[in-house]
Protein backbone atom coordinates (compact mmCIF):
# COMPACT_ATOMS: atom_id res chain seq x y z
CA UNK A 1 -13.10 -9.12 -78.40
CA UNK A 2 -10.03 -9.23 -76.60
CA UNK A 3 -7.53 -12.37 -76.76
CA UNK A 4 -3.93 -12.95 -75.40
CA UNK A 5 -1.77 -10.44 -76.86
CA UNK A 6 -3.95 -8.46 -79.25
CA UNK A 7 -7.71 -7.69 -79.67
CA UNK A 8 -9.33 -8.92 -82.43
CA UNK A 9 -11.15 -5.42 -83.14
CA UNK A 10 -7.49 -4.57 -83.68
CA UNK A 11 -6.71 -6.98 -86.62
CA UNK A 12 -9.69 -5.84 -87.97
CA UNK A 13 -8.50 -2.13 -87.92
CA UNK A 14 -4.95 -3.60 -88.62
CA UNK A 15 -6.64 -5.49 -92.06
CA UNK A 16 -9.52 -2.74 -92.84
CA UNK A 17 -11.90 -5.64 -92.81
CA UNK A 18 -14.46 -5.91 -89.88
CA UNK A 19 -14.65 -7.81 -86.98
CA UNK A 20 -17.23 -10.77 -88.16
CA UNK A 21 -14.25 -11.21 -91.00
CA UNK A 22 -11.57 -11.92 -88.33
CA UNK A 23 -13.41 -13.93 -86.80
CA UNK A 24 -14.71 -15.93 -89.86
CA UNK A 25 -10.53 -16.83 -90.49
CA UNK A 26 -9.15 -16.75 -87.05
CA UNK A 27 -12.22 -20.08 -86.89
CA UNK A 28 -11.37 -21.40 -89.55
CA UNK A 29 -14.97 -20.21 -91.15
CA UNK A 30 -16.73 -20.10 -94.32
CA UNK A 31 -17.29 -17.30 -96.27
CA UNK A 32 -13.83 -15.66 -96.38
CA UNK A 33 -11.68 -15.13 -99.43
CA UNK A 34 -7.85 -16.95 -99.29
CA UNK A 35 -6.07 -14.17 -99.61
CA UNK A 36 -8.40 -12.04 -96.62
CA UNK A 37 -7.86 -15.33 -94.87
CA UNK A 38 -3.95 -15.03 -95.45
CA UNK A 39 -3.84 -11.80 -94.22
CA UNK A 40 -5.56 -11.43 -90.95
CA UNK A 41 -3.33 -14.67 -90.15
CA UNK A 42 -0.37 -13.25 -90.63
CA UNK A 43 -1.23 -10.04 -88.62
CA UNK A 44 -2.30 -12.27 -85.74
CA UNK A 45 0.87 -14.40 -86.11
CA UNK A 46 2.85 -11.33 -85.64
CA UNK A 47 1.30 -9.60 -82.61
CA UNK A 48 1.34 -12.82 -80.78
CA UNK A 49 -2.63 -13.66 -81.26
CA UNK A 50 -3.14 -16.23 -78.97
CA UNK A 51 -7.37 -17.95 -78.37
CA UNK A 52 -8.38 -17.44 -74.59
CA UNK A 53 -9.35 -21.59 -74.22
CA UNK A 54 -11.53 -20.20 -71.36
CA UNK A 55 -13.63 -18.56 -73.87
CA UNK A 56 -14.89 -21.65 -75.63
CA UNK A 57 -15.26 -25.05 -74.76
CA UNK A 58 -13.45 -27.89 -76.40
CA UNK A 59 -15.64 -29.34 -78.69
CA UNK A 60 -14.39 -28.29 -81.65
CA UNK A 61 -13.47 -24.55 -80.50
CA UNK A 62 -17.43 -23.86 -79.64
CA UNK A 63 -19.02 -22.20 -77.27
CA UNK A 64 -22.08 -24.27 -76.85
CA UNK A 65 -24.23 -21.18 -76.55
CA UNK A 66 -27.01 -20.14 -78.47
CA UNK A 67 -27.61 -16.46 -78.23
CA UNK A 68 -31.62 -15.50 -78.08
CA UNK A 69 -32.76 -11.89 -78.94
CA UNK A 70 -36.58 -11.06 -78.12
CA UNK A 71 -38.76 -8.61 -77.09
CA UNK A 72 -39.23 -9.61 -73.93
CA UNK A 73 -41.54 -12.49 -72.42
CA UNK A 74 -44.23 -10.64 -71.19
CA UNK A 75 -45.67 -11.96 -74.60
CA UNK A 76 -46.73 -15.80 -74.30
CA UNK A 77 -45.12 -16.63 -77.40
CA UNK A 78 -42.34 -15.57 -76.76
CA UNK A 79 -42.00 -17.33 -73.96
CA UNK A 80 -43.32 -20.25 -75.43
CA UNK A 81 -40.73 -20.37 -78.70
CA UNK A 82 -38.35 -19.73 -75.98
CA UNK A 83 -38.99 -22.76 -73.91
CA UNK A 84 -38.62 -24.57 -76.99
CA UNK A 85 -35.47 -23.57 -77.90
CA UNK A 86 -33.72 -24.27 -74.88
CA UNK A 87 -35.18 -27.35 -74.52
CA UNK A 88 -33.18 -28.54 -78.00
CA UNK A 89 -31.03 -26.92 -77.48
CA UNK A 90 -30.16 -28.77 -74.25
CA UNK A 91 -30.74 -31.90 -75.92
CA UNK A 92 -27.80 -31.17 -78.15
CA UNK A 93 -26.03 -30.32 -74.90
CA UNK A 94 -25.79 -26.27 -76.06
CA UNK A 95 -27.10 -24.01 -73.47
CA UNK A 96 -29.08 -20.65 -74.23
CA UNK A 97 -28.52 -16.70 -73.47
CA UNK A 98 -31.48 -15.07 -73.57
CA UNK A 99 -31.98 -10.82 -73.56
CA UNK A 100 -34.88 -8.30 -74.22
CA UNK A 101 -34.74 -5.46 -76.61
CA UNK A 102 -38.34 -4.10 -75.49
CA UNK A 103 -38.44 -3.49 -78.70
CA UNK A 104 -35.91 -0.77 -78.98
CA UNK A 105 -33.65 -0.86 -81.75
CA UNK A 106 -30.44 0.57 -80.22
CA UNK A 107 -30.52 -2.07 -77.45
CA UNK A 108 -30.87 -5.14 -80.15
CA UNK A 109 -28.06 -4.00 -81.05
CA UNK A 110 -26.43 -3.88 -77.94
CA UNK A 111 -27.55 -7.24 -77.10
CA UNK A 112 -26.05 -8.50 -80.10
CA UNK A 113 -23.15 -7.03 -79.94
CA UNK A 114 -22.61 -9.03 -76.05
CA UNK A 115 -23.54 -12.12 -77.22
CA UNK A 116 -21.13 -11.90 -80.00
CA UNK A 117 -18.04 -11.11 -77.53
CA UNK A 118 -19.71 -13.94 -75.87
CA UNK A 119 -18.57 -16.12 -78.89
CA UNK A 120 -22.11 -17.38 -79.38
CA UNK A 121 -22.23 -19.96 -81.91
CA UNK A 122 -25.22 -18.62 -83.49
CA UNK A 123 -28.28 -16.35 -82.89
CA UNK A 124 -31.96 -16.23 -82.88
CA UNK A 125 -33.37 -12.90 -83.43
CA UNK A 126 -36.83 -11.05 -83.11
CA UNK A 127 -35.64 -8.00 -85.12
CA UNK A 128 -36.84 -4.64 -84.27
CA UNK A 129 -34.19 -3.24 -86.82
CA UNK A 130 -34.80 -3.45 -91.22
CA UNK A 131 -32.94 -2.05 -93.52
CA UNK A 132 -29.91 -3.28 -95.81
CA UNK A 133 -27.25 -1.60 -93.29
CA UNK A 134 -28.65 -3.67 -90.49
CA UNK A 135 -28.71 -7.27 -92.48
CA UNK A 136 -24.93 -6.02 -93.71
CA UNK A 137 -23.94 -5.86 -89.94
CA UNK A 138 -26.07 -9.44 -88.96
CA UNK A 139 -23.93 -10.84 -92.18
CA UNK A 140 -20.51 -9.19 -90.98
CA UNK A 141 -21.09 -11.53 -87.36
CA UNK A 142 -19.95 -14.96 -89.36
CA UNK A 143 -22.31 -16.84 -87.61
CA UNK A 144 -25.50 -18.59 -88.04
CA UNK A 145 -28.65 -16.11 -87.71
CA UNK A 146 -32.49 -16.99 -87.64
CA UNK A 147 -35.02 -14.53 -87.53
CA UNK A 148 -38.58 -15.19 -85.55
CA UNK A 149 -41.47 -13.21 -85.60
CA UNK A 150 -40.17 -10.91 -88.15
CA UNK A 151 -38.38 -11.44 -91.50
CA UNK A 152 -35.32 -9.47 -93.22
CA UNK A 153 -34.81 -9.98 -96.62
CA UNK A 154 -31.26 -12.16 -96.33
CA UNK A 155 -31.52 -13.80 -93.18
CA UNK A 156 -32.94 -17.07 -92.55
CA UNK A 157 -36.46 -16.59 -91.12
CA UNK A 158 -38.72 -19.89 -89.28
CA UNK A 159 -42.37 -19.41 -88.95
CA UNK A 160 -45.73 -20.04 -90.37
CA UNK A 161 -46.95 -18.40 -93.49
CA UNK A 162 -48.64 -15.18 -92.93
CA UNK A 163 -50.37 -14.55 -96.06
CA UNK A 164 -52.07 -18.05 -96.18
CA UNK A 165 -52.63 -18.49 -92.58
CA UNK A 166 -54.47 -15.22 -92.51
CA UNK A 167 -55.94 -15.90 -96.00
CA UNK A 168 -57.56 -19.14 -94.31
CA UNK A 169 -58.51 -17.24 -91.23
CA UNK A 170 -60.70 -14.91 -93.43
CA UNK A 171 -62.31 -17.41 -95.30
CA UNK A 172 -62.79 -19.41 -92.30
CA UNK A 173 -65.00 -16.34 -90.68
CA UNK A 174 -66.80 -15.58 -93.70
CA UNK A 175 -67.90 -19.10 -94.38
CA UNK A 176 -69.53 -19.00 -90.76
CA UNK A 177 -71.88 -16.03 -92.12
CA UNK A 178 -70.18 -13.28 -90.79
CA UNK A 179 -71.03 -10.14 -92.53
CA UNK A 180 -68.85 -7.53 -91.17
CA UNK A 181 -64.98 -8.35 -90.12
CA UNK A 182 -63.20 -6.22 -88.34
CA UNK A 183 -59.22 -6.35 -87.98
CA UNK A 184 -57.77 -5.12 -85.21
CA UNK A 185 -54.10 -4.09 -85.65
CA UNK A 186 -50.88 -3.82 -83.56
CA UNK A 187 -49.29 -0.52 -83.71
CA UNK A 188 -46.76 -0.80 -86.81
CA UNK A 189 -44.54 2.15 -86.26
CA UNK A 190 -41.05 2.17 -84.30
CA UNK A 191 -39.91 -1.70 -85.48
CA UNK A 192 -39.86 -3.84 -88.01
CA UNK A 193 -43.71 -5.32 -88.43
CA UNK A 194 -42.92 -7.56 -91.28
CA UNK A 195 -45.61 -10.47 -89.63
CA UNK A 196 -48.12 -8.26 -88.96
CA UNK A 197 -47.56 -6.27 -92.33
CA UNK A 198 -48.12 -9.34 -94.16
CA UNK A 199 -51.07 -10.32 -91.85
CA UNK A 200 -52.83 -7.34 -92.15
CA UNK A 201 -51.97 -7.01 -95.86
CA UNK A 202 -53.29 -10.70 -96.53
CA UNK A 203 -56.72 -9.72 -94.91
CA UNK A 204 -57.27 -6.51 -97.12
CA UNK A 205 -56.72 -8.83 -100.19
CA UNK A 206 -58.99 -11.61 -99.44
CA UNK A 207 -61.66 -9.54 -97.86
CA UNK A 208 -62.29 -7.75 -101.66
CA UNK A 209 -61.46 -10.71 -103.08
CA UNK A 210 -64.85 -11.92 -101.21
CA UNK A 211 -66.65 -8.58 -101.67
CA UNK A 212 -66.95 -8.38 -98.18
CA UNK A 213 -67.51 -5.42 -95.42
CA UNK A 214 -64.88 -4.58 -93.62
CA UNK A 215 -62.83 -1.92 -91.04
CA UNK A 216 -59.37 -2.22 -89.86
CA UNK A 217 -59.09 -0.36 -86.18
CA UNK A 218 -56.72 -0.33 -83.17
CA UNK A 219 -57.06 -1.80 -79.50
CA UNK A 220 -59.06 1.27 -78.54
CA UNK A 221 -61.44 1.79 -81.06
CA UNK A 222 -62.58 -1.71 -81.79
CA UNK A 223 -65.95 -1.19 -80.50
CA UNK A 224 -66.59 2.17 -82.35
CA UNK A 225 -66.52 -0.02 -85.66
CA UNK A 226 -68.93 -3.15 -84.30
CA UNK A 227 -72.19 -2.74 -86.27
CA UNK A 228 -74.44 -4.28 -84.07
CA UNK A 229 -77.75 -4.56 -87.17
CA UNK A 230 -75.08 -7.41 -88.76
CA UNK A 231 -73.08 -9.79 -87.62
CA UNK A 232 -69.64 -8.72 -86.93
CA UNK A 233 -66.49 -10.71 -86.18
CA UNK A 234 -63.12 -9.77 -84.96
CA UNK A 235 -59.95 -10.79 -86.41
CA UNK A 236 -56.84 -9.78 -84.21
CA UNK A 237 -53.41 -10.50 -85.17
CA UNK A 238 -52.30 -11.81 -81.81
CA UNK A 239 -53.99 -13.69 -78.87
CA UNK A 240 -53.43 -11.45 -76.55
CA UNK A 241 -55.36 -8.99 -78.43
CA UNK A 242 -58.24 -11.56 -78.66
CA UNK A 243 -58.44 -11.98 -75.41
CA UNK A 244 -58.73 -8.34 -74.28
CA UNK A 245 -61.66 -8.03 -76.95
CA UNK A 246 -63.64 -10.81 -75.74
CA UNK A 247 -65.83 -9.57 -73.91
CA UNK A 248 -66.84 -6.78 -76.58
CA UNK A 249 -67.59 -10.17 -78.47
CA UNK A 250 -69.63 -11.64 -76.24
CA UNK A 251 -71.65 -8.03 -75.71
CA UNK A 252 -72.40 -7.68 -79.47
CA UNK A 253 -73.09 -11.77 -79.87
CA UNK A 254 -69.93 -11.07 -82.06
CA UNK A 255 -67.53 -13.72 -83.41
CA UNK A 256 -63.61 -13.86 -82.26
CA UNK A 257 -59.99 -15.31 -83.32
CA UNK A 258 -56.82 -14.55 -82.20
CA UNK A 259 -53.13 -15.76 -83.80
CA UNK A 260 -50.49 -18.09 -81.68
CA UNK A 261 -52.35 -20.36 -79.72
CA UNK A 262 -50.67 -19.73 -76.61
CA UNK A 263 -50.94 -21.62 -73.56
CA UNK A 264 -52.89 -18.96 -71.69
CA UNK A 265 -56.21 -20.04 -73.19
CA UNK A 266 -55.42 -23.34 -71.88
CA UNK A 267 -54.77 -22.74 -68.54
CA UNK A 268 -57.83 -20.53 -68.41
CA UNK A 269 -60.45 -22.37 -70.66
CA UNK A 270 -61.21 -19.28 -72.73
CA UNK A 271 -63.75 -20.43 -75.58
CA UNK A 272 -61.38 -18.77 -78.16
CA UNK A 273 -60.22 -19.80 -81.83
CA UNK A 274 -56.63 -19.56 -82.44
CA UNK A 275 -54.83 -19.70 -85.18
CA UNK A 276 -51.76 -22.23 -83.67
CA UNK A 277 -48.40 -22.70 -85.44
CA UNK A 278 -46.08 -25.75 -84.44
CA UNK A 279 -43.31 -24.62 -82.41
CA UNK A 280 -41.61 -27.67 -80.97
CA UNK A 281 -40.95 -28.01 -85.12
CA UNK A 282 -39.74 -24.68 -85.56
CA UNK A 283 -37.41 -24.81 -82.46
CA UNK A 284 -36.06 -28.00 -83.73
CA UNK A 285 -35.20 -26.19 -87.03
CA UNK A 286 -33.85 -23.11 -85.49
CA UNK A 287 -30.90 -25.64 -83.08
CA UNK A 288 -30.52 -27.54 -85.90
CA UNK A 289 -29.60 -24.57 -88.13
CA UNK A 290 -27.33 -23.11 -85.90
CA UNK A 291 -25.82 -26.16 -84.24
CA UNK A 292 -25.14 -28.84 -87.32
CA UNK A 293 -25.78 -26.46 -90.28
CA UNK A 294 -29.21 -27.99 -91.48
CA UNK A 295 -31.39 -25.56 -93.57
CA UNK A 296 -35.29 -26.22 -93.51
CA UNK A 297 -36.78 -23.01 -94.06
CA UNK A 298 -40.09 -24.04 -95.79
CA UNK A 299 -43.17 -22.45 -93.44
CA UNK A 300 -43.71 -24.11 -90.29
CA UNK A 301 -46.97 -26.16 -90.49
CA UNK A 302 -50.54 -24.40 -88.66
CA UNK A 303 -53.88 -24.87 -88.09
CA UNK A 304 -57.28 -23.32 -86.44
CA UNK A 305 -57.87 -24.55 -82.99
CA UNK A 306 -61.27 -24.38 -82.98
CA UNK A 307 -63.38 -23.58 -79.31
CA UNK A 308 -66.36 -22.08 -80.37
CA UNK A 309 -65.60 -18.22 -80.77
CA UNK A 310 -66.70 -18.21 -84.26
């Protein structure tokens, strides 16, 4: 980012130390050794480093932005987690920056990369990248990082419980007298899929665990696995899934649930079940992470709207 007098993707190159460390001393930041600290310092001292004031506000050298990374908000919750966040966030007077990755892995990054020279105080994240490179770069920012939708292995992550949420889904179904279940999966290639991984993984377990028949299909072959001599229900990871498939449901007397709850089926009066997860909650957590430093990471609370699907 460039300051009065010198960049500070020059002190990095300067201090062989990256540009999420410069930033993590030049702020007066955690996670920095003394001496590292000592160093970049001195180098900024000398080529006249100077903080563009314009860049942040006053409080306490902050921006008061909170950077948001999705997919895009074609997808209802998205939207809805979105509208969350920046209503917190406004009530902590922070404002939001929202961009779309479309799921693409080299734009995340670019996205990222702005809001940082944006001197975001902190990011929320729908990762389409994985991988220990990837976390290594989130780490490197300095800043506070959540994770929805997806999870990495060492960033924070807010959502519901996939295994048990799905686990409960299942038995939910099957206690109904369903005989058949049929899960109808996203495509998992091209991004991280961690959600629906676990999801889909979850259902596999619990369906042997209850000896039970089942198929696992796309979108386009859904109805190709419907046996119509038993009675079938459909278990798709996401609403708007469900609600493409319901009217193979309703053609093969067939039960129906979807995941997320989102306001769609509201507005419309679909009679589908949802699995819903409490997002005003995990909103609240994600500003209050990122703006005062409070860590609640335990799962985010859910529970079946029922509305007679199944």
């Amino acid at each position: 980012m460039r300051r009065n007098g010198i960049s500070t993707t020059r002190i990095a190159e300067i201090c062989g130390v990256s540009q999420g460390t410069v930033d993590r001393a030049l702020n007066n930041r955690k996670g920095i050794s003394s001496k590292t600290k000592e160093k970049i310092l001195a180098v900024a001292k000398e080529y006249g480093y100077r903080p563009n004031i314009h860049a942040r506000c006053i409080a306490g050298g902050k921006s008061m932005l909170i950077g948001v990374v999705v997919f895009d908000l074609n997808n209802q919750y998205f939207s809805d987690i979105v509208t969350s966040i920046q209503r917190h966030s406004s009530l902590k007077n922070y404002a939001t920056v929202i961009m779309f990755t479309d799921k693409e892995r080299r734009k995340e990054i670019e996205c990222i990369n702005r809001l940082y020279h944006m001197s975001v105080d902190g990011m929320v994240i729908c990762p389409c990248g994985q991988g220990e490179e990837y976390e290594n770069y989130l780490l490197s920012l300095g800043i506070p990082i959540v994770t929805i939708g997806n999870r990495l292995n060492r960033i924070p992550y807010i959502g519901i419980d996939n295994t048990l949420s799905m686990q409960e889904t299942v038995e939910y179904v099957l206690d109904r007298g369903y005989q058949r279940l049929i899960y109808v999966k996203p495509d998992l290639q091209e991004k991280n899929a961690s959600a629906q991984i676990e999801r889909l993984d979850s259902f596999y377990q619990t369906c042997k665990k209850r000896n039970t028949e089942y198929a696992v299909t796309d979108i386009l072959h859904a109805e190709d696995n419907i046996r119509p001599q038993k009675r079938n229900a459909l278990i798709c990871p996401t609403d708007l899934y469900a609600m493409r498939l319901m009217h193979l449901a309703k053609k093969y007397h067939a039960g129906i649930i979807g995941f997320d709850n989102v306001r769609l089926i509201e507005e419309l009066s679909l009679p589908l079940d949802s699995v819903a997860y409490d997002i005003d909650t995990a909103a609240k957590r994600i500003v209050g992470y990122i703006v005062e430093g409070i860590s609640v990471f335990t799962p985010v609370r859910y529970q079946l709207v029922k509305r007679g699907s199944v």
